[in-house]
Protein backbone atom coordinates (compact mmCIF):
# COMPACT_ATOMS: atom_id res chain seq x y z
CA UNK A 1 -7.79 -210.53 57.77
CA UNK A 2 -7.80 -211.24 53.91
CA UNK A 3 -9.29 -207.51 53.71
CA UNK A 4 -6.78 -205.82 55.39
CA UNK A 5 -4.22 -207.42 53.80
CA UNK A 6 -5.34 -206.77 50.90
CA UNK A 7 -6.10 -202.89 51.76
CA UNK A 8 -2.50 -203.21 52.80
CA UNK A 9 -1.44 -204.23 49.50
CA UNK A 10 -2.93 -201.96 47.80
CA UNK A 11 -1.30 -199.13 49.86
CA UNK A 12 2.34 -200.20 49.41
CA UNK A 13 1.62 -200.64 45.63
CA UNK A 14 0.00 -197.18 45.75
CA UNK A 15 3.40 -195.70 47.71
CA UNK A 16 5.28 -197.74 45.59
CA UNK A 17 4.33 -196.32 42.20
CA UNK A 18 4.55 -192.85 43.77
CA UNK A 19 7.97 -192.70 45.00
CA UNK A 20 8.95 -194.51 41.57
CA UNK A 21 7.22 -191.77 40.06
CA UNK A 22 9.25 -189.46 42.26
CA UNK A 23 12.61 -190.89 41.46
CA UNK A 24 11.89 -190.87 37.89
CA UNK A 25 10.82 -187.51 37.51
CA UNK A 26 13.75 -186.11 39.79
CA UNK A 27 16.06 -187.97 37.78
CA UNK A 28 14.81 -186.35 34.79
CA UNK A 29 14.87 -182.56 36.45
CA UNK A 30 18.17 -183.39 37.72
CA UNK A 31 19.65 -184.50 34.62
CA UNK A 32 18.73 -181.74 32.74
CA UNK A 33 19.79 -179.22 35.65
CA UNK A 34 22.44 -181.34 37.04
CA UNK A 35 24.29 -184.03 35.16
CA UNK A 36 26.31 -185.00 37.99
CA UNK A 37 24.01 -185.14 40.69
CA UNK A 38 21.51 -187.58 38.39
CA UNK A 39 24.36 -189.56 37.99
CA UNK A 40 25.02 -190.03 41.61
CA UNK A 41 21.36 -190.58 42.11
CA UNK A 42 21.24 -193.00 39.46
CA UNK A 43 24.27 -195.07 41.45
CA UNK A 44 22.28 -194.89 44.76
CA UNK A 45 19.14 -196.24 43.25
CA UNK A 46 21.29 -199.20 41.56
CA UNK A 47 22.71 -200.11 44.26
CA UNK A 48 20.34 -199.51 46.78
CA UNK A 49 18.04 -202.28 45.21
CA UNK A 50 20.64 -204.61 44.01
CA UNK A 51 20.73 -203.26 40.30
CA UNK A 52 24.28 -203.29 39.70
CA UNK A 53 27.81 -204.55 40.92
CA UNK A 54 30.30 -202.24 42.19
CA UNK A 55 32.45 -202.39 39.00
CA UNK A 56 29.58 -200.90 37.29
CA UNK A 57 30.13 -197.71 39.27
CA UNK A 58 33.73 -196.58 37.53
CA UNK A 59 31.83 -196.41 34.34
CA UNK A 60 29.68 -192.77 35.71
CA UNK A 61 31.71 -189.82 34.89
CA UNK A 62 34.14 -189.12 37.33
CA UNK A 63 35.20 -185.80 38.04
CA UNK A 64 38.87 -185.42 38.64
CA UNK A 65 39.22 -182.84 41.81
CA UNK A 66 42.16 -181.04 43.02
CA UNK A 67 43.60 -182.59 46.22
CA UNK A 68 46.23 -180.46 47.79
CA UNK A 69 45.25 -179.66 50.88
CA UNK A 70 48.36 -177.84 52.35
CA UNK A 71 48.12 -173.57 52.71
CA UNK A 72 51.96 -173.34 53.64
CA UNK A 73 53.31 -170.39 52.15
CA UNK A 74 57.24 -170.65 53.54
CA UNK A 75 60.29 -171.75 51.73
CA UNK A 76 61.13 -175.58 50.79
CA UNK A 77 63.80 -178.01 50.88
CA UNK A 78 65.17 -180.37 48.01
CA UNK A 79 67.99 -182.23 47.63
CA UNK A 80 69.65 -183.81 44.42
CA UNK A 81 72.95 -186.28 44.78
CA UNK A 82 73.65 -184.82 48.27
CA UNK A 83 73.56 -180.74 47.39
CA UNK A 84 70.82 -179.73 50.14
CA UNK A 85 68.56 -176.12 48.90
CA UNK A 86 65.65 -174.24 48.81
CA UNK A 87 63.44 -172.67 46.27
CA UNK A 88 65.36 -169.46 47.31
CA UNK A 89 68.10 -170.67 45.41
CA UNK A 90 70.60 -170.96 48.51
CA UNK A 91 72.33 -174.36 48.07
CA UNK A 92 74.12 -176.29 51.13
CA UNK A 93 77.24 -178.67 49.68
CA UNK A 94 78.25 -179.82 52.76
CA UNK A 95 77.03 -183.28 52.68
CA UNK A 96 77.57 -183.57 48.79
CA UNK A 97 78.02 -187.48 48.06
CA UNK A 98 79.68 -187.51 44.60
CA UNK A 99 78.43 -190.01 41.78
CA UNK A 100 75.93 -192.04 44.22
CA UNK A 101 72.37 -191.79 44.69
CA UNK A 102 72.58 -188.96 47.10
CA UNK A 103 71.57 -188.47 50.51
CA UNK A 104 69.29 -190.74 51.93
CA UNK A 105 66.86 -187.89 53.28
CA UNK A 106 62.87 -187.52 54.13
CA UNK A 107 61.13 -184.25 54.38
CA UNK A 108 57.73 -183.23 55.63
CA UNK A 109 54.45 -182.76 53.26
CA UNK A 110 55.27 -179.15 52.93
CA UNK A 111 59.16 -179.55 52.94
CA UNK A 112 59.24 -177.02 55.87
CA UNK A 113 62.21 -179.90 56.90
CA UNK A 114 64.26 -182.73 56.15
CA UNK A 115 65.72 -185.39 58.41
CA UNK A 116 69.12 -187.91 57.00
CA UNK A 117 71.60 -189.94 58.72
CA UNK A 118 75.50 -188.94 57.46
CA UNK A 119 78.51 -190.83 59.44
CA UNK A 120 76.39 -192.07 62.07
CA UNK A 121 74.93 -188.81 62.69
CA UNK A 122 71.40 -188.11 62.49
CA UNK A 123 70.77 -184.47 61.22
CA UNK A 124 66.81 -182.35 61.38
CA UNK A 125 67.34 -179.19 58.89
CA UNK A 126 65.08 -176.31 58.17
CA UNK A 127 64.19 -174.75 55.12
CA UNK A 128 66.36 -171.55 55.90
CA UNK A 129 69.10 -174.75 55.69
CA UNK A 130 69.74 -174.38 58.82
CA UNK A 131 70.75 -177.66 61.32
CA UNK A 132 67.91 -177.85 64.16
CA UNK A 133 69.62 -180.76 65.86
CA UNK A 134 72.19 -183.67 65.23
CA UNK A 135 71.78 -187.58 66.74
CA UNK A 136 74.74 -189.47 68.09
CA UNK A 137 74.98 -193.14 66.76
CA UNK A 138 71.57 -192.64 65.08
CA UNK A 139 70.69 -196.06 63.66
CA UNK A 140 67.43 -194.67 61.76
CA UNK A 141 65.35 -191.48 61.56
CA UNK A 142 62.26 -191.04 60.30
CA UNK A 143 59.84 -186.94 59.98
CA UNK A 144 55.90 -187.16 60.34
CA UNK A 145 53.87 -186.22 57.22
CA UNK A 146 53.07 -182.72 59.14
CA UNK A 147 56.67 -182.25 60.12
CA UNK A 148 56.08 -181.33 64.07
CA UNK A 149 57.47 -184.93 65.43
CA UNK A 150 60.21 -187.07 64.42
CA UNK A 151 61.44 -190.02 65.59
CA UNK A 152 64.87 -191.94 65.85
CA UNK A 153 66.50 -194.90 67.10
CA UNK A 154 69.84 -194.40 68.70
CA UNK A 155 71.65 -197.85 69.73
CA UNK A 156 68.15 -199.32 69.84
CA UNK A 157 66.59 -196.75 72.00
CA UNK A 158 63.39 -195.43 70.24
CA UNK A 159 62.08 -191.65 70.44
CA UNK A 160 60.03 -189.23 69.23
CA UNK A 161 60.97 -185.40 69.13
CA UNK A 162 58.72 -182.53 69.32
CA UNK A 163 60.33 -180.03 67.22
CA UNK A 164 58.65 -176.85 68.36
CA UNK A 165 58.84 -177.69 71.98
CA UNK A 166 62.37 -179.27 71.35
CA UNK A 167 61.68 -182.09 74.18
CA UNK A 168 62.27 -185.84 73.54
CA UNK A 169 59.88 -188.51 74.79
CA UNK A 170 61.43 -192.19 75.45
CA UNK A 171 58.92 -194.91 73.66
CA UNK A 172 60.70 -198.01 74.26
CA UNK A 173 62.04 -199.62 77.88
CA UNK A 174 65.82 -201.29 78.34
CA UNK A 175 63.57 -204.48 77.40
CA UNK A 176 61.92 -203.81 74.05
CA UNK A 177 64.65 -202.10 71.76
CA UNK A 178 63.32 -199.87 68.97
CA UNK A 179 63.90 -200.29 64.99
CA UNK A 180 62.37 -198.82 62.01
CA UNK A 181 59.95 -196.77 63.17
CA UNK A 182 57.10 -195.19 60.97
CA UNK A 183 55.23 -192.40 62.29
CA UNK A 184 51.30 -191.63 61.85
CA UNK A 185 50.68 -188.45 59.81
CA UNK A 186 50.49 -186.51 62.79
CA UNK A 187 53.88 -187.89 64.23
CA UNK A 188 52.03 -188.90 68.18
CA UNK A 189 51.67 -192.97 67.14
CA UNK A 190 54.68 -195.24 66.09
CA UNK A 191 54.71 -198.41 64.15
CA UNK A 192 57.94 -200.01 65.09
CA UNK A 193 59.92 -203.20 65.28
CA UNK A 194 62.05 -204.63 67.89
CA UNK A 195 63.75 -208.41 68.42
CA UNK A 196 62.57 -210.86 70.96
CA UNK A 197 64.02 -214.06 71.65
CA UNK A 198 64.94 -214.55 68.21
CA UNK A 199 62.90 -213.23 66.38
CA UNK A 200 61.22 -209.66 65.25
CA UNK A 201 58.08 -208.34 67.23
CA UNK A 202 55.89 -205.73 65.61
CA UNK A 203 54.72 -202.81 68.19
CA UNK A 204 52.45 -199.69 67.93
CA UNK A 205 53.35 -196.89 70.96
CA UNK A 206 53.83 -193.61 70.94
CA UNK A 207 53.29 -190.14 73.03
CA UNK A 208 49.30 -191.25 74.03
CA UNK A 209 49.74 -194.72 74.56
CA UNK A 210 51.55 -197.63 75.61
CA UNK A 211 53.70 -199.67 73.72
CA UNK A 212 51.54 -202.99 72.74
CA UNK A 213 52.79 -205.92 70.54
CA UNK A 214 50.55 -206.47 67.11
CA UNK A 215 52.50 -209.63 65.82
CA UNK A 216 55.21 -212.06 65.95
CA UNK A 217 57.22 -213.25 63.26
CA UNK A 218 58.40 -216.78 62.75
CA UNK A 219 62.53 -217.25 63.15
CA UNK A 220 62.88 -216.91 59.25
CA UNK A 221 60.59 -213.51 58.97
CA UNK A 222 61.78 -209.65 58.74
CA UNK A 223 59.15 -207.10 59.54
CA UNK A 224 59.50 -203.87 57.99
CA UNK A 225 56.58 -201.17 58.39
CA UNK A 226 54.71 -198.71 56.45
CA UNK A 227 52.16 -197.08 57.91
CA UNK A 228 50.01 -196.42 60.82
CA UNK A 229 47.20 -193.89 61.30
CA UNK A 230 46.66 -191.32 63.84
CA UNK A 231 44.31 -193.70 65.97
CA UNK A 232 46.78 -196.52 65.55
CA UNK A 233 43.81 -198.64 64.68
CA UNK A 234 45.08 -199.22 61.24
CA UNK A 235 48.35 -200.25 60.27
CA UNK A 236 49.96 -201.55 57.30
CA UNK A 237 53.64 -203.70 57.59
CA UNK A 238 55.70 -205.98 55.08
CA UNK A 239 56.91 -209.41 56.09
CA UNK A 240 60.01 -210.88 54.03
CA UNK A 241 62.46 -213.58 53.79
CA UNK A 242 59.99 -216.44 54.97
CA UNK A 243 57.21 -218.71 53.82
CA UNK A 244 54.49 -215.53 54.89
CA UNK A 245 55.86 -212.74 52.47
CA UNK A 246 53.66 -210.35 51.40
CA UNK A 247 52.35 -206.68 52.55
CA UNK A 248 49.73 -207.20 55.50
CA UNK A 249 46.96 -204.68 57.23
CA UNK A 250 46.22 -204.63 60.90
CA UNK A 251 42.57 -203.02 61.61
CA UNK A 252 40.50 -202.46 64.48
CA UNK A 253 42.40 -205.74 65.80
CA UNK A 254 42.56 -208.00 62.69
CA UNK A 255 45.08 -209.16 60.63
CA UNK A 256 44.71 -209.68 56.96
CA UNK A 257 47.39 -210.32 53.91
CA UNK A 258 46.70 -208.28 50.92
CA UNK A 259 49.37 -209.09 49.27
CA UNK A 260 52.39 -212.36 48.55
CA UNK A 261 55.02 -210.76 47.03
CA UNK A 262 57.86 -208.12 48.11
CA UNK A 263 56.83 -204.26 47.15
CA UNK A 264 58.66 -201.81 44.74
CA UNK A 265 57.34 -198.81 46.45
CA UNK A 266 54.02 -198.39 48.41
CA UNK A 267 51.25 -195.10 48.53
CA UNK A 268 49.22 -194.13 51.21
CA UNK A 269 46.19 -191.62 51.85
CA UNK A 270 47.18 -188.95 54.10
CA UNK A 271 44.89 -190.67 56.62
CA UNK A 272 47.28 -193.82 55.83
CA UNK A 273 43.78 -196.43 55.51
CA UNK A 274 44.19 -196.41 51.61
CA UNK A 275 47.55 -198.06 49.87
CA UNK A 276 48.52 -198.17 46.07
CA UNK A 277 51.16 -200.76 45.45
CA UNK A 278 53.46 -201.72 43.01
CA UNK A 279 55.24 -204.86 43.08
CA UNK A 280 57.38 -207.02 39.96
CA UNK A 281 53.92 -208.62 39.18
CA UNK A 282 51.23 -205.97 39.31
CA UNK A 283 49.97 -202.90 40.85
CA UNK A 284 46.78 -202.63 43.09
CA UNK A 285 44.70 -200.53 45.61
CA UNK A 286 43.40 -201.64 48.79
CA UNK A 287 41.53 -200.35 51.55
CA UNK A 288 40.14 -200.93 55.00
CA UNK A 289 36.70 -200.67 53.56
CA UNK A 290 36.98 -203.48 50.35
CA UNK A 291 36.88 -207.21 51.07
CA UNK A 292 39.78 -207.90 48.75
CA UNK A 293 42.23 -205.96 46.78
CA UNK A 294 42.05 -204.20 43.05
CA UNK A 295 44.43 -205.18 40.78
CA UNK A 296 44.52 -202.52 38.27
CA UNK A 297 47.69 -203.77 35.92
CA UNK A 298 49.44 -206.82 35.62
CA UNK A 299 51.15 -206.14 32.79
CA UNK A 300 54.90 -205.79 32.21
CA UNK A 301 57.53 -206.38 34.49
CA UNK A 302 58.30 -202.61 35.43
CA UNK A 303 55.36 -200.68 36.78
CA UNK A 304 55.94 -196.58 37.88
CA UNK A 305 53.11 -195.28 40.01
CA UNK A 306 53.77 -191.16 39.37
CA UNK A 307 51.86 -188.78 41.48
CA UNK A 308 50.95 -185.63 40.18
CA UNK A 309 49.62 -182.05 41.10
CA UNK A 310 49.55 -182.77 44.94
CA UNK A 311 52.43 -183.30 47.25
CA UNK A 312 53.79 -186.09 49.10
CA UNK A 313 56.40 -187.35 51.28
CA UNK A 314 58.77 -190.27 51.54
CA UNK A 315 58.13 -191.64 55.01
CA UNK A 316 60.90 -194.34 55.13
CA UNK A 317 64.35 -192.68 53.92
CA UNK A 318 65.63 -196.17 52.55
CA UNK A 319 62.83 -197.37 50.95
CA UNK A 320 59.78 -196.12 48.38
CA UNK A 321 57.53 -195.70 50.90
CA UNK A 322 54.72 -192.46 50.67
CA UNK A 323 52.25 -190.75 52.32
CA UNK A 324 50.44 -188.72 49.82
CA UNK A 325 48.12 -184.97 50.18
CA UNK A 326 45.29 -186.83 48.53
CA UNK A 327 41.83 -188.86 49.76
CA UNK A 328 41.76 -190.30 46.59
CA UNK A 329 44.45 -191.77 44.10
CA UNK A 330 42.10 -191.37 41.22
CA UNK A 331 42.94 -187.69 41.40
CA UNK A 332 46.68 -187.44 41.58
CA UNK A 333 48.44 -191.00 40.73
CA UNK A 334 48.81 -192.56 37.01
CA UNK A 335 50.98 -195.71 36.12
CA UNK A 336 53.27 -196.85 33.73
CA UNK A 337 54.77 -199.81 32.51
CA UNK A 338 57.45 -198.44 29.78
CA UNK A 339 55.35 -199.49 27.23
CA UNK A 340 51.87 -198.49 28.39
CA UNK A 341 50.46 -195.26 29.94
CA UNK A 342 47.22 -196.09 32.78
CA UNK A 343 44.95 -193.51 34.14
CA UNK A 344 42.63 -194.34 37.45
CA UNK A 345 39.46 -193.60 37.86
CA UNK A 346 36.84 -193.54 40.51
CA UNK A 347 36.40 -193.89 44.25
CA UNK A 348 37.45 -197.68 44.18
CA UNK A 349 40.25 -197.00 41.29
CA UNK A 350 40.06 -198.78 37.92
CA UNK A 351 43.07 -198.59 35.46
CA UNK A 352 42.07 -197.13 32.44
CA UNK A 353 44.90 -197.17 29.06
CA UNK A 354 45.47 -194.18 27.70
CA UNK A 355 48.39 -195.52 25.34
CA UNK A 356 50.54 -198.11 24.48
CA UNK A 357 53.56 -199.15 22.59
CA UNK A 358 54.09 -195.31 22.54
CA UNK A 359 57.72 -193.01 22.01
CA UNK A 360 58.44 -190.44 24.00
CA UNK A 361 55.33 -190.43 26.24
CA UNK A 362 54.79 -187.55 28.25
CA UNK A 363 51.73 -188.01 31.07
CA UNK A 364 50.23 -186.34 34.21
CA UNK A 365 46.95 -184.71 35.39
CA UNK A 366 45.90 -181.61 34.06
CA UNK A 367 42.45 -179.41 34.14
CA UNK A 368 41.26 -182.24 31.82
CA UNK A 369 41.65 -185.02 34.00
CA UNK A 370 44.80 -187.78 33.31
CA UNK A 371 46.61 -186.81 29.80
CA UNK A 372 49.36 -188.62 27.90
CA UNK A 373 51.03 -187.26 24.82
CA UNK A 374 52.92 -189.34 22.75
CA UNK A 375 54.42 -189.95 19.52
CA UNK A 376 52.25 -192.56 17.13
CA UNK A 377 54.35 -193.47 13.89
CA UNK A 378 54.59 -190.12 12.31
CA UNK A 379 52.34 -187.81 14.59
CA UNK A 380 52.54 -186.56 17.79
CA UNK A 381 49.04 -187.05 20.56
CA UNK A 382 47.16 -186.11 22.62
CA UNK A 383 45.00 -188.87 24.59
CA UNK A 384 42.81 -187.80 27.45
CA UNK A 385 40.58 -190.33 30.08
CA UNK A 386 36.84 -189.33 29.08
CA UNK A 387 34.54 -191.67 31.41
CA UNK A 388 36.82 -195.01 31.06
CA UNK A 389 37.55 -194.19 27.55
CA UNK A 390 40.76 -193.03 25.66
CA UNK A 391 39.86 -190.10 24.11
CA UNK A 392 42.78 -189.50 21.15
CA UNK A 393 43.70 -186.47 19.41
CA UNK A 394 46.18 -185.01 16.69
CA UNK A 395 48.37 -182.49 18.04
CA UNK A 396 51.20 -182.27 15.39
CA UNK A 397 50.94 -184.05 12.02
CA UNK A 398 54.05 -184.67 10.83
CA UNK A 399 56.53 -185.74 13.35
CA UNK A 400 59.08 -188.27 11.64
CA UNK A 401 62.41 -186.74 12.34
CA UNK A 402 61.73 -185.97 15.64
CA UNK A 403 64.26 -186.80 18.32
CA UNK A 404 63.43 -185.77 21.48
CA UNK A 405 60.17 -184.39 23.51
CA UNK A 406 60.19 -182.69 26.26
CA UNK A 407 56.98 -181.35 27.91
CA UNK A 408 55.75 -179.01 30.77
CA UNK A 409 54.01 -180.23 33.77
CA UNK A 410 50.51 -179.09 32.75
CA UNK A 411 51.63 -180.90 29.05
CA UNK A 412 50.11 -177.50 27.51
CA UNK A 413 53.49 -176.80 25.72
CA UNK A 414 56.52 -178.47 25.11
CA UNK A 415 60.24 -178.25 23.15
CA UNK A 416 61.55 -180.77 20.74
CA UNK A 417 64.40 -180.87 18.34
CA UNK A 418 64.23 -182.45 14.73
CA UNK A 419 67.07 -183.09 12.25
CA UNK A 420 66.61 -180.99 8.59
CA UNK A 421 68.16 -179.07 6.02
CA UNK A 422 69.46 -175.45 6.88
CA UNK A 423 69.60 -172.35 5.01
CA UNK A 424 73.32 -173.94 3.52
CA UNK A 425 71.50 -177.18 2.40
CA UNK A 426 73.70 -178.79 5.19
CA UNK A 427 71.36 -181.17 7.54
CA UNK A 428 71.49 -180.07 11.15
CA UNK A 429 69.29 -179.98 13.93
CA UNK A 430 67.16 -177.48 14.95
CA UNK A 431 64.60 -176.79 18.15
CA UNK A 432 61.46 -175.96 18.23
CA UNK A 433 59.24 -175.03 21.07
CA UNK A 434 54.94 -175.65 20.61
CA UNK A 435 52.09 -175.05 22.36
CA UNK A 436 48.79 -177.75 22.15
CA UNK A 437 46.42 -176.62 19.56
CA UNK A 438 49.31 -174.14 18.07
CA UNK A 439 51.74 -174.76 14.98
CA UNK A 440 55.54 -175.50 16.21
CA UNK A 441 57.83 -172.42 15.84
CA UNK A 442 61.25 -173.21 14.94
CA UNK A 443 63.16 -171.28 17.75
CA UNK A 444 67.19 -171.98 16.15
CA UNK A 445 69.68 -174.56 15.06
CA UNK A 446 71.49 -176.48 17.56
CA UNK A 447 74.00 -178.32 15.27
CA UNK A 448 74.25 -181.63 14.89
CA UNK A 449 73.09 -183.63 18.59
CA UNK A 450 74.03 -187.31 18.68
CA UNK A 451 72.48 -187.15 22.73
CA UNK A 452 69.36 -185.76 23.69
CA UNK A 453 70.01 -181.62 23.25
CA UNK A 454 67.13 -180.33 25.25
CA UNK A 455 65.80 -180.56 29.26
CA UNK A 456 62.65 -178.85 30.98
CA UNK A 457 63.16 -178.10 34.66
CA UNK A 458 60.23 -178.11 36.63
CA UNK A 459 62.28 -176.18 39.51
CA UNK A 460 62.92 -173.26 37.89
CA UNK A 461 60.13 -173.73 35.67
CA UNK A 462 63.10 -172.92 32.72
CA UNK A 463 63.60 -175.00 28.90
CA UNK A 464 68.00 -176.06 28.99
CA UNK A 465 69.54 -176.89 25.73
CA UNK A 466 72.74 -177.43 24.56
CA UNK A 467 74.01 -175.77 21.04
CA UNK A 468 77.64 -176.24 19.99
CA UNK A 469 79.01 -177.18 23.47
CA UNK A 470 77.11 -174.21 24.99
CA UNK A 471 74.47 -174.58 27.85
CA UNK A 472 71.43 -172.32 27.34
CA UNK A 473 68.21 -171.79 29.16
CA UNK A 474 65.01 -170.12 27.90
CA UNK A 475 61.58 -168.94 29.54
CA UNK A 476 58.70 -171.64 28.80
CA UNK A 477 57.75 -169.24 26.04
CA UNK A 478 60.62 -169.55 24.40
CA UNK A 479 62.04 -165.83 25.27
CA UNK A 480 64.77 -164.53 27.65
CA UNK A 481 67.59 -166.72 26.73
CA UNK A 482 70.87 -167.03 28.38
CA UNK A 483 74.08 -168.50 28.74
CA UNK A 484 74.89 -170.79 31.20
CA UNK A 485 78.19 -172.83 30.84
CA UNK A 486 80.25 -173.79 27.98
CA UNK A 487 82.14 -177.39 26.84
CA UNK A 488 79.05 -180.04 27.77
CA UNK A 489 78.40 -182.36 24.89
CA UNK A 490 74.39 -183.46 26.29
CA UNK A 491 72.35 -184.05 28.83
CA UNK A 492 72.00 -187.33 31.00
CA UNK A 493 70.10 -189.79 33.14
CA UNK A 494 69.13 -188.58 36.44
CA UNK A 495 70.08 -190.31 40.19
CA UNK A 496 70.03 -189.02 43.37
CA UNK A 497 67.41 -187.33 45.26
CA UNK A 498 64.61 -184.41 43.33
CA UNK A 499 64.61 -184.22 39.56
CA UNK A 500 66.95 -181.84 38.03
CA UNK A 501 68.47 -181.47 34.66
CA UNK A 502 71.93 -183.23 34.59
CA UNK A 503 74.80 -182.48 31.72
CA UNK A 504 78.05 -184.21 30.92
CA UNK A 505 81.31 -182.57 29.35
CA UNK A 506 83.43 -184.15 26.76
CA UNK A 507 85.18 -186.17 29.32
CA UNK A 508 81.85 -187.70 30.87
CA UNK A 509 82.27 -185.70 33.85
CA UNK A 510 78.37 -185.12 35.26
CA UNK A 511 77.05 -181.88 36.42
CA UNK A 512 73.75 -180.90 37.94
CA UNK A 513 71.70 -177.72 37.04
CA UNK A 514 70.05 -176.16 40.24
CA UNK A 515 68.18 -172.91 40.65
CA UNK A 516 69.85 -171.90 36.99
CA UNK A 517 73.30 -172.58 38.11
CA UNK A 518 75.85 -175.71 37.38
CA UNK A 519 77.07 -177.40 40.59
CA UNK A 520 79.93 -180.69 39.46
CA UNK A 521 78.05 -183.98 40.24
């Protein structure tokens, strides 16, 4: 026996230091042929045998991928403080809502169409703005991420809508009425809410199954959902107003908080199993697969999660709720706090600081990965996420008198006006327009701008200024200049629906710039 087991012994050893040998010499092949790849194999080996702790992983190179997923080609919908258009330039001002926040309206992930509630009505409109079908006494409304389904609840009665079939399938009985539904991505599951003796009861139904109760809520509790997934085996939903607030997850049949505190806005996968959060405390990532959450800042009291280069769509039309085109938020999502600009990185995100106690900083995702530019005492950079690290560079050395930065989305060139003596000696201000790695050219004087002077509009992809009351736009590069109104005095904050460049007049009278023309706020 003592033989064999040590013939045995000597085999495994012998396998042992073969397959080590193995490893070790495809490591070294691979790194020199693949960096990557070693890495990877590196990670499995680590954590295969109990070398490492999953923290440890965020610190490989991670390689920042492209996540859009979408290959729709037709026109899209916007909407800023009520004006509905396309990117055609065709503009709807029939449900124009003055100085408020606009509309409250939801469109699909390709903004094919939009759903909104005005006077009681609910209203589904195309992209050609056309009206596909209006809701008596619609009490909520609510479009799928891939647009085909929506639902609505009219006097508590809950349905869902097939759009391209134009039929209407009843989800909930005289019993069980129906309130603030969420759809799954593909619009055939519901997540909805409904009162029962007293007190709210959370369902999931929908066009393949039945209805079935998930939770009950206590007589002081409000349940307000967020997600579901196509299965319906995941769900997330918010409790507030009681002694159990906080955002919760239901998977394959079990509950779990992942959160105590009411939510500022909330992200989700386009499978909706992953959720970014952002709350007045922190923000943090969760999903089905992790044992607890990540908190990746928990600094400041205001925290902006910004998505960028993918597209994504509010799924609740009162309330920052999102279903992004992404599988991972390391690839399209950065985070700010006012003062301080976070990348993410990795699989299982980690917040990385690009910069903080920064003017005028500019961020989003480029072919380099997360970027922020930003103005640092006299100079103007550039700081990039290498690996974890903050990789700074100088893009402009000598930035002290200027006033305001504007950037485009790829942050490869930008606009910015500085105050300095003319040809006259008389000091004025004058723009200038700069590409990364070139000198600033001085494009022209704008007089003398007590408000910011100058607006990039990622719509139509156009530079605005203003110079001596006049409204001008230019190309990006700085060429094909025109006139676009006359008597506005600067440019100002932004409410209501997508981003576009607002001006005021000298009597503080607000007017929005869409497709290149100037619509009254």
């Amino acid at each position: 026996m003592k033989k064999k087991d040590g013939g045995k012994l000597i085999i495994i050893i012998a396998l042992a230091a073969v397959i080590t040998l193995a490893l070790v010499l495809g490591y070294r092949f691979l790194k020199f042929t693949n960096g990557p790849a070693a890495n990877k194999m590196k990670d499995i080996v680590r954590y295969t045998f109990g070398l490492g702790d999953d923290s440890d992983l965020n610190k490989e190179p991670y390689e920042y991928k492209q996540q859009s997923s979408r290959t729709y080609k037709g026109k899209k919908l916007y909407q800023s403080c009520g004006y509905i258009y396309n990117d055609s330039g065709v503009v709807l001002a029939d449900y124009q809502v003055g100085n408020s926040y606009g509309l409250q309206i939801s469109f699909d992930i390709d903004r094919k169409r939009g759903v909104f509630i005005n006077d009681s009505k609910g209203y589904i409109i195309n992209a050609d703005l056309g009206i596909e079908k209006t809701i008596d006494n619609c009490n909520y409304i609510t479009i799928c991420y891939e647009g085909d389904y929506v639902c609505y609840s009219q006097e508590g009665t809950l349905y869902i809508y097939d759009v391209m079939t134009r039929e209407e399938s009843r989800i909930t009985d005289e019993e069980t009425a129906g309130f603030n539904p969420t759809l799954s991505p593909d619009g055939r599951t519901v997540l909805f809410t409904s009162l029962k003796k007293g007190t709210d009861v959370l369902y999931i139904g929908g066009l393949d199954r039945d209805v079935t109760e998930i939770a009950t809520a206590d007589e002081n509790t409000s349940f307000y959902t967020r997600a579901v997934s196509d299965d319906g085996l995941t769900c997330y939903y918010e409790c507030r107003y009681g002694d159990e607030d906080g955002i919760y997850v239901y998977h394959d049949g079990k509950m779990k908080r992942i959160s105590t505190r009411r939510t500022s806005s909330c992200y989700f996968d386009r499978e909706c199993k992953k959720i970014l959060v952002s709350d007045d405390k922190e923000a943090f990532y969760y999903d089905t697969s992790l044992k607890e959450r990540v908190v990746l800042v928990d600094k400041g009291y205001s925290r902006y999660i910004n998505i960028f280069g993918t597209d994504f769509c509010q799924s609740d039309i009162f309330e920052g709720m999102y279903i992004v085109d992404t599988n991972s938020f390391s690839d399209v999502a950065m985070i700010s706090t006012g003062e301080e600009v976070y990348a993410l990185q990795g699989d299982k995100p980690k917040a990385v600081l690009l910069a903080e106690d920064v003017i005028f900083p500019r961020y989003g995702i480029t072919a380099e990965g997360p970027v922020c530019i930003y103005k640092d005492d006299e100079k103007l950079m550039k700081s990039v996420n290498i690996n974890g690290e903050a990789v700074k560079t100088e893009i402009i050395s000598d930035v002290s008198r200027m006033d305001n930065l504007v950037m485009t989305e790829d942050l490869s060139a930008g606009y910015y006006d500085q105050g300095e003596n003319n040809d006259e000696g008389a000091y004025s201000d004058f723009l200038y327009s700069f590409k990364v790695g070139e000198e600033p050219k001085r494009i022209k004087e704008i007089g003398n701008n007590i408000f910011e002077p100058v607006r990039w509009d990622k719509f139509t992809k156009k530079c605005y200024y203003i110079s001596g009351g006049n409204l001008y736009s230019m190309n990006g590069d700085g060429t094909d200049e025109k006139l676009i109104g006359e008597g506005f005095s600067s440019f100002t904050f932004f409410f209501g629906g997508d981003e576009v460049p607002v001006v005021e007049d000298a009597d503080r009278a607000e007017y929005l710039i869409i497709g290149g023309e100037v619509y009254k706020k």
